[in-house]
Protein backbone atom coordinates (compact mmCIF):
# COMPACT_ATOMS: atom_id res chain seq x y z
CA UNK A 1 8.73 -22.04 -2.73
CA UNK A 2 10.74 -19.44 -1.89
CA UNK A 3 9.45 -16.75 0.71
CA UNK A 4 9.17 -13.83 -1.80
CA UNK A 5 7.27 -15.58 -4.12
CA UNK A 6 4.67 -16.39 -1.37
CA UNK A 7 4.42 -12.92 -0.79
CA UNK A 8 4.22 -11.97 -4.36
CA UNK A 9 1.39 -12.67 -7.08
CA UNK A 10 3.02 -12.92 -10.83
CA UNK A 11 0.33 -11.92 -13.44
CA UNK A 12 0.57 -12.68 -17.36
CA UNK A 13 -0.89 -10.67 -19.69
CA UNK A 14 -0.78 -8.95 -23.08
CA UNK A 15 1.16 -5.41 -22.19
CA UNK A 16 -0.48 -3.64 -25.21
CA UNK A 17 -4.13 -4.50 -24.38
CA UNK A 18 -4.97 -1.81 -21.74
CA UNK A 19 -8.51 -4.09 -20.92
CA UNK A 20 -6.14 -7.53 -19.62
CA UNK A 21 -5.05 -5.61 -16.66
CA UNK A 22 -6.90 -3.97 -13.61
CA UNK A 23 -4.22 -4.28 -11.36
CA UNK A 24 -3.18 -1.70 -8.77
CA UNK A 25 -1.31 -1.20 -5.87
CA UNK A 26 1.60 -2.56 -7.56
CA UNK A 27 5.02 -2.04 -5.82
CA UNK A 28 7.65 -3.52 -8.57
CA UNK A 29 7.37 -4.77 -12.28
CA UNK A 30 9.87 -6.81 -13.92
CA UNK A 31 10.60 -6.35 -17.85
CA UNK A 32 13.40 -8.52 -19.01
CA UNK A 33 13.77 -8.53 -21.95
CA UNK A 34 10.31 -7.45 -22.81
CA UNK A 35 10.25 -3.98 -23.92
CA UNK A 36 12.82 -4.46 -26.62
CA UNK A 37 10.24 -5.64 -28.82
CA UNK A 38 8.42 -2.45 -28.89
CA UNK A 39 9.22 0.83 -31.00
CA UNK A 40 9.50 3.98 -28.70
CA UNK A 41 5.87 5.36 -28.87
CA UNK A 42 4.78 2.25 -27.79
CA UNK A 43 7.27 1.62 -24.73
CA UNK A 44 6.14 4.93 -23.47
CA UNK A 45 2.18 3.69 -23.33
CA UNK A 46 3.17 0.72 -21.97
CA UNK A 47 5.58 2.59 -19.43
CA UNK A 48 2.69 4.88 -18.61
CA UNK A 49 -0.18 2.74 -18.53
CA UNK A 50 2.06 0.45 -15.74
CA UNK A 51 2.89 3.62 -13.70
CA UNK A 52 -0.26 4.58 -13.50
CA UNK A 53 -1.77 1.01 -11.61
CA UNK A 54 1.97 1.66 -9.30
CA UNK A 55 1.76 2.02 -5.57
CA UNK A 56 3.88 5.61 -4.68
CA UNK A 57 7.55 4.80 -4.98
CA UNK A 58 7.12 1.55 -6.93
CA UNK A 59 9.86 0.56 -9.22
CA UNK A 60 10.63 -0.96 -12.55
CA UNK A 61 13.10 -3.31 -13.45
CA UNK A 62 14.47 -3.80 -16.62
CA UNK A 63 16.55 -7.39 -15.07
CA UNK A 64 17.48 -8.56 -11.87
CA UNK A 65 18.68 -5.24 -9.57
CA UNK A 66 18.80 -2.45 -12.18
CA UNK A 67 15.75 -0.26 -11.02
CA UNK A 68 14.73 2.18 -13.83
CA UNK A 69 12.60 4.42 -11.93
């Protein structure tokens, strides 16, 4: 296993059910190909709900080393 992923815990979970995920702290979340499935009001609650549980300065990636925010 590569030394990253030791580091790193991967979570799966429905991103439209607010109650699947407690998380916080986080410092990056990967969406490839994921939010291309949802209409724009929805993106943005998704989008907010996940930069809400964020560490300060944590990042989202919509594939490998394009950083949206």
């Amino acid at each position: 296993m590569p030394q990253r992923a030791r580091k790193a815990d991967f979570f799966r979970f429905n991103l439209r059910q607010r109650t699947q995920f407690h998380h916080t702290g986080i410092d990056i979340v990967f969406l490839h190909n994921v939010l291309i499935y949802f209409n724009e009001a929805t993106k943005l609650d998704v989008l907010a709900h996940l930069w809400s549980r964020m560490k300060n300065g944590g990042r989202f990636a919509d594939r490998p080393f394009r950083f949206l925010a």
